[in-house]
Protein backbone atom coordinates (compact mmCIF):
# COMPACT_ATOMS: atom_id res chain seq x y z
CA UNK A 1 90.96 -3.28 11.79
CA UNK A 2 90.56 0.69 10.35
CA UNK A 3 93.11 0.77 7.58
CA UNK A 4 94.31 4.08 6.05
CA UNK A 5 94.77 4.37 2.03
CA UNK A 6 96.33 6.98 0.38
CA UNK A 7 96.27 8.10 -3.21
CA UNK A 8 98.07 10.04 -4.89
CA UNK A 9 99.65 10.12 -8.46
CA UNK A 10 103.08 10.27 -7.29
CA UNK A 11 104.83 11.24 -4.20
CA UNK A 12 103.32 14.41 -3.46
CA UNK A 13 101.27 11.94 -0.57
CA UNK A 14 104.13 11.11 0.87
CA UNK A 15 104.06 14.85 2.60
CA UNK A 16 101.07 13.54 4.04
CA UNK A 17 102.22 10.49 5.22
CA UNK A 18 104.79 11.91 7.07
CA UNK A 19 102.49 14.20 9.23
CA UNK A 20 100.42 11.57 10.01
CA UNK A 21 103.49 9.22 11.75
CA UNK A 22 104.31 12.55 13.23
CA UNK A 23 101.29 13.84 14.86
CA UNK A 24 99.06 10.47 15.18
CA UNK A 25 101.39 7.82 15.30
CA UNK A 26 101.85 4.34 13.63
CA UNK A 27 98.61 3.45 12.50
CA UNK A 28 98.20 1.36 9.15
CA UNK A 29 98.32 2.89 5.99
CA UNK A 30 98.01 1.43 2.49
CA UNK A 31 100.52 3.83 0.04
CA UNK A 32 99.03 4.00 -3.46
CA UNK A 33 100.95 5.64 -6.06
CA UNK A 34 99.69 5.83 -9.99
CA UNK A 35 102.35 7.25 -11.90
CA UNK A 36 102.12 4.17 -14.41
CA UNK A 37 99.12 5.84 -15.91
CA UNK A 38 98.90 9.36 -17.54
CA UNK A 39 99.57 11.82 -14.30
CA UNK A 40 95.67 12.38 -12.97
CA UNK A 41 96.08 16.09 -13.84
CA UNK A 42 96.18 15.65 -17.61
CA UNK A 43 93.43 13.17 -17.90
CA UNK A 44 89.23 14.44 -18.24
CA UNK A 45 87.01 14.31 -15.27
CA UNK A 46 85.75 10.79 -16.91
CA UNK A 47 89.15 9.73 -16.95
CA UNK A 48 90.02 10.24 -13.50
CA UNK A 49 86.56 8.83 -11.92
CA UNK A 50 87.09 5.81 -13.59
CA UNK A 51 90.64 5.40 -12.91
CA UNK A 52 89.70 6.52 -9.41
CA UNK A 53 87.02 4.42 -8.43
CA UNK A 54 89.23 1.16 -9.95
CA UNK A 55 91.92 2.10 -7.37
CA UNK A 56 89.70 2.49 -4.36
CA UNK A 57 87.60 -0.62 -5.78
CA UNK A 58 91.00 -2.60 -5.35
CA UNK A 59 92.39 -0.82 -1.91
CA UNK A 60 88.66 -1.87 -0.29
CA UNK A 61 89.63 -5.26 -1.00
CA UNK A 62 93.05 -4.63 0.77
CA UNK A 63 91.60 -3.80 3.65
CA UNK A 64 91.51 0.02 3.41
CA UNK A 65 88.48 1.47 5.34
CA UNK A 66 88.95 4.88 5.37
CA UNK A 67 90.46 6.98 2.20
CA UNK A 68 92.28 10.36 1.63
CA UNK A 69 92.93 11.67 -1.78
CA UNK A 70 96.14 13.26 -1.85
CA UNK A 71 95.99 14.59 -5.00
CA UNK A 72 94.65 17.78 -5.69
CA UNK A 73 94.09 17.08 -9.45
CA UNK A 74 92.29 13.70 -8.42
CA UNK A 75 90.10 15.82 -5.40
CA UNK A 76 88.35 17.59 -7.82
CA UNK A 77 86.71 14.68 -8.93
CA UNK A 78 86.01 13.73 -5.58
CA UNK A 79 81.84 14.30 -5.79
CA UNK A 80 81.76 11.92 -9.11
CA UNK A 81 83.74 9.09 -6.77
CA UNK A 82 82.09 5.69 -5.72
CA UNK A 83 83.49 5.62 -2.55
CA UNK A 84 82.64 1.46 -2.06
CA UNK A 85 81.66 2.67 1.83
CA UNK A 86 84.90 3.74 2.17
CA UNK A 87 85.24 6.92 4.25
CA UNK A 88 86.83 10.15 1.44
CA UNK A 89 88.65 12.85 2.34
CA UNK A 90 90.32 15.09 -0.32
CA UNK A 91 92.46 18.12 0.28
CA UNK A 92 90.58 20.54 -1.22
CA UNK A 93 87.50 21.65 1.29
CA UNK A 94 90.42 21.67 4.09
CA UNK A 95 92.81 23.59 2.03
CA UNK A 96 90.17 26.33 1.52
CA UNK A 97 89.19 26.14 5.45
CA UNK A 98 92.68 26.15 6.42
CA UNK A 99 93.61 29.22 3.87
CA UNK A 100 90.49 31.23 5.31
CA UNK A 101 91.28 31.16 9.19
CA UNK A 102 94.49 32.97 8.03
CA UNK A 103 92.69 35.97 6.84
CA UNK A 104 95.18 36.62 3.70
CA UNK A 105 95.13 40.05 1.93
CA UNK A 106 96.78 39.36 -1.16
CA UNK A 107 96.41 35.58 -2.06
CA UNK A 108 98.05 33.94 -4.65
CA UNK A 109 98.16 29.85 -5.40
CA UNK A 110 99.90 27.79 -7.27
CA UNK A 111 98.89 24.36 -8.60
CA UNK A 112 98.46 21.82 -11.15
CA UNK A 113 97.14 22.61 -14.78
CA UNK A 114 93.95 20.66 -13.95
CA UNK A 115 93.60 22.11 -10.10
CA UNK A 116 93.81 25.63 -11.63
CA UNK A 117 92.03 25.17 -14.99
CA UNK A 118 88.89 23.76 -13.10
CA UNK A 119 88.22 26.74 -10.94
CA UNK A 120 87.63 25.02 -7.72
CA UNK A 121 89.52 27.09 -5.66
CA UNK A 122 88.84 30.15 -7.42
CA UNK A 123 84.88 29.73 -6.71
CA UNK A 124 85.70 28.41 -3.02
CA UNK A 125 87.66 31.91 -2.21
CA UNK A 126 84.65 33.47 -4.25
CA UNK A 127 82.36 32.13 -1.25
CA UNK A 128 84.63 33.00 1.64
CA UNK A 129 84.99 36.90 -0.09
CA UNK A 130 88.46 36.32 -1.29
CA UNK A 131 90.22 36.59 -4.43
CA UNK A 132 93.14 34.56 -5.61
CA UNK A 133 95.90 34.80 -7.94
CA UNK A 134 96.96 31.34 -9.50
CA UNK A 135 99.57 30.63 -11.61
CA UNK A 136 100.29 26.53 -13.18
CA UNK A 137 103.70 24.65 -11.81
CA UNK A 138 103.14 22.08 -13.36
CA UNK A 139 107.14 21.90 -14.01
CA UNK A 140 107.70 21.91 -10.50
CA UNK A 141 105.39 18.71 -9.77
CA UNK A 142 107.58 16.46 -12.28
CA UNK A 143 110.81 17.63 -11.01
CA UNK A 144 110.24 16.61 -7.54
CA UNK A 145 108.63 13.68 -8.59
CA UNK A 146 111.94 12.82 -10.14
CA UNK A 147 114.00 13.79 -6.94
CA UNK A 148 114.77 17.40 -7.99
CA UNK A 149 114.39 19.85 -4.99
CA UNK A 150 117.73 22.13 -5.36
CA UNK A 151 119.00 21.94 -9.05
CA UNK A 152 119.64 25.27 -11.20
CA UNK A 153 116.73 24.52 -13.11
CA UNK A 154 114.09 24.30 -10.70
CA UNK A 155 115.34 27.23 -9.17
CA UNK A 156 114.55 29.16 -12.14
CA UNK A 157 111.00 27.14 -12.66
CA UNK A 158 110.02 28.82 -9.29
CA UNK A 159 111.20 31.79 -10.17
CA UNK A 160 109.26 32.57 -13.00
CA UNK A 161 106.01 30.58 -11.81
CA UNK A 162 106.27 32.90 -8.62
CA UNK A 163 107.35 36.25 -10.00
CA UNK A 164 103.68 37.63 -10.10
CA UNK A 165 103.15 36.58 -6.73
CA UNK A 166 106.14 37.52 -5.04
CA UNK A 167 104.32 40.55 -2.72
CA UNK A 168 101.81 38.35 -1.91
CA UNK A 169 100.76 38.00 2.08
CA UNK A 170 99.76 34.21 1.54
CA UNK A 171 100.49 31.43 -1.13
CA UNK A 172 98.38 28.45 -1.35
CA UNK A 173 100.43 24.95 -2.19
CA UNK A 174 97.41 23.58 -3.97
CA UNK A 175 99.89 20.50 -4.76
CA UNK A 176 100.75 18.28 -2.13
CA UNK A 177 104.78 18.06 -4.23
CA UNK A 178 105.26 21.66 -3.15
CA UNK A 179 106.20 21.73 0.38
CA UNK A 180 109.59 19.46 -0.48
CA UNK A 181 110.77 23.14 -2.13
CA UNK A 182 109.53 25.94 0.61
CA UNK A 183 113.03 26.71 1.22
CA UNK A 184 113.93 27.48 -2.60
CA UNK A 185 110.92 29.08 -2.73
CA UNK A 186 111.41 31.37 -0.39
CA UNK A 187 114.16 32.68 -1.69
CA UNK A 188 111.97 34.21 -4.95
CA UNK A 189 109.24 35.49 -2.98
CA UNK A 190 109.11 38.70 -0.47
CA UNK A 191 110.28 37.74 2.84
CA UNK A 192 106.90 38.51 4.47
CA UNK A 193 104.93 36.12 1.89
CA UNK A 194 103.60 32.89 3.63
CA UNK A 195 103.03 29.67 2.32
CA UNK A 196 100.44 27.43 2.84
CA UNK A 197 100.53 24.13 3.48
CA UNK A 198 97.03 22.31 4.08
CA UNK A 199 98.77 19.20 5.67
CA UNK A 200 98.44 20.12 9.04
CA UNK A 201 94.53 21.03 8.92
CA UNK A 202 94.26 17.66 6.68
CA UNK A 203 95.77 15.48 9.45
CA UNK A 204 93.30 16.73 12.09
CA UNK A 205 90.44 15.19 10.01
CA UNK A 206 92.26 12.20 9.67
CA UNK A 207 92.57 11.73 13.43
CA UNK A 208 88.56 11.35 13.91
CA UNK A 209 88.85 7.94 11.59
CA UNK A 210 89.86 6.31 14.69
CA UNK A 211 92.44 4.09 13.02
CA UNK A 212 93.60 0.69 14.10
CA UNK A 213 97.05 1.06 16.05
CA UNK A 214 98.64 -1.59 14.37
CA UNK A 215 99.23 -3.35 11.00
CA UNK A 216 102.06 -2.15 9.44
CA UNK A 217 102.21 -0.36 6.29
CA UNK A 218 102.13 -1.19 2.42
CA UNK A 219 103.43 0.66 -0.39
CA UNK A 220 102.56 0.20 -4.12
CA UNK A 221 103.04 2.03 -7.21
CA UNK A 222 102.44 1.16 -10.72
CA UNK A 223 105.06 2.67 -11.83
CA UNK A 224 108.64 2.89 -10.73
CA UNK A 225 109.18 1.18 -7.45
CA UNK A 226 113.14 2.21 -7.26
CA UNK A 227 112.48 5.32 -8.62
CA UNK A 228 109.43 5.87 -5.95
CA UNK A 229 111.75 5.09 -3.27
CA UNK A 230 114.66 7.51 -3.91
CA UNK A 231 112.00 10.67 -4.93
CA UNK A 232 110.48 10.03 -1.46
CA UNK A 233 113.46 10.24 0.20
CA UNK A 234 114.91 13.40 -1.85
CA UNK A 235 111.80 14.96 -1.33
CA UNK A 236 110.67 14.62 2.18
CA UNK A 237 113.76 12.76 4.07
CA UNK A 238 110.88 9.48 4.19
CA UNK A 239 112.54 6.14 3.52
CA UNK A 240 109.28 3.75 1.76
CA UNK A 241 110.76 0.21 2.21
CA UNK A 242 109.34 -2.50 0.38
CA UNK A 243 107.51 -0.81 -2.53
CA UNK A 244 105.68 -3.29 -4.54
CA UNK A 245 105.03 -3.04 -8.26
CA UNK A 246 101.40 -3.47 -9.19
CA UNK A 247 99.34 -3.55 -12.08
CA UNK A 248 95.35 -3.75 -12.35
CA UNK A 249 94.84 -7.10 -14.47
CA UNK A 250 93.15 -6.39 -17.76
């Protein structure tokens, strides 16, 4: 059987998750979530192979066959990965693809301190003859991760992350969070400014892993189960049942 895993820090994955029951249907997937560690954005590249390669070490054992990172933080470390013959796919190489086909005049980006800091995307647009503006939300991340996707104060987060990209044709969502908050973000930005969301180019590579068509799903998280369960649902209308709390033995 071709099992599915997904990683991601938090809930941001859950965006992708969705998509997938959408457009492919219900084939197995093994939910990882990490948020009992230090969030993979504010730990080194050492850091986050290690921690990375222990998680996909365990998921192999689970049954997982075929992998997508869904963190963009985490994809950057994606070339440094033992992959245990498990088939990788981050978001980053498709988000750049899916950004280029759209032929943007003025793009901006937002992301993660780590996605920004590390230049990845900055070099990829470099490539493709494009410059990019990119500005850090990292605020915006941890309040969705906690459920927030309307309150007063994220409203004025994305206001002052996006003022210096407001007129811009295109903006990147180089953090799989973001899409949970188009709508309030809209509302900062000029009404002909775009947003990206890499999802939907994502979920077409997914579909040539020719995944089982049945075996259910798991969730785990080694962090707040309850708290897991209600953030999905805030964020992207996704009800996770039976989250399971794990830790990695010492």
């Amino acid at each position: 059987m071709n099992r599915l895993g997904i990683i991601d820090w938090g809930i941001g994955g859950v965006s992708i998750y969705k998509l997938i029951k959408q457009r492919i249907g219900d084939v197995p997937i093994t939910y990882f979530s990490d948020t009992g560690v230090t969030p993979y954005g504010k730990m080194t590249r050492p850091e986050i192979v290690s921690r990375l390669n222990t998680v996909i070490r365990f998921l192999k054992t689970r049954g997982v066959t075929h992998l997508v990172i869904g963190c963009n933080a985490a994809s950057t470390a994606i070339a440094f990965l033992d992959n245990h013959g498990i088939a990788v796919e981050g978001v980053i190489e498709n988000a750049v693809e899916s950004t280029v086909k759209l032929k943007p005049n003025r793009l901006g980006l937002i992301g993660g301190r780590r996605t920004v800091l590390s230049g990845v995307y900055r070099k990829a647009f470099a490539v493709q003859k494009l410059s990019v503006k990119q500005r850090i939300a990292q605020p915006l991340s941890g309040l969705i991760e906690s459920g927030d996707v309307s309150s007063a104060k994220l409203r004025a987060e994305c206001k002052s992350i996006l003022a210096p990209l407001k007129n811009c044709s295109h903006i990147l969502l180089a953090c799989t969070h973001y899409p949970a908050i188009i709508p309030v973000m809209k509302d900062v930005v000029s009404p002909k400014t775009a947003f990206i969301d890499p999802a939907d180019g994502l979920v077409d590579r997914i579909k040539r892993f020719r995944l089982s068509k049945s075996g259910g799903d798991v969730f785990l998280t080694t962090g707040d189960a309850a708290g897991m369960q209600m953030a999905a649902f805030a964020a992207f209308n996704v009800r996770l049942d039976k989250i399971s709390k794990f830790n990695f033995s010492k």
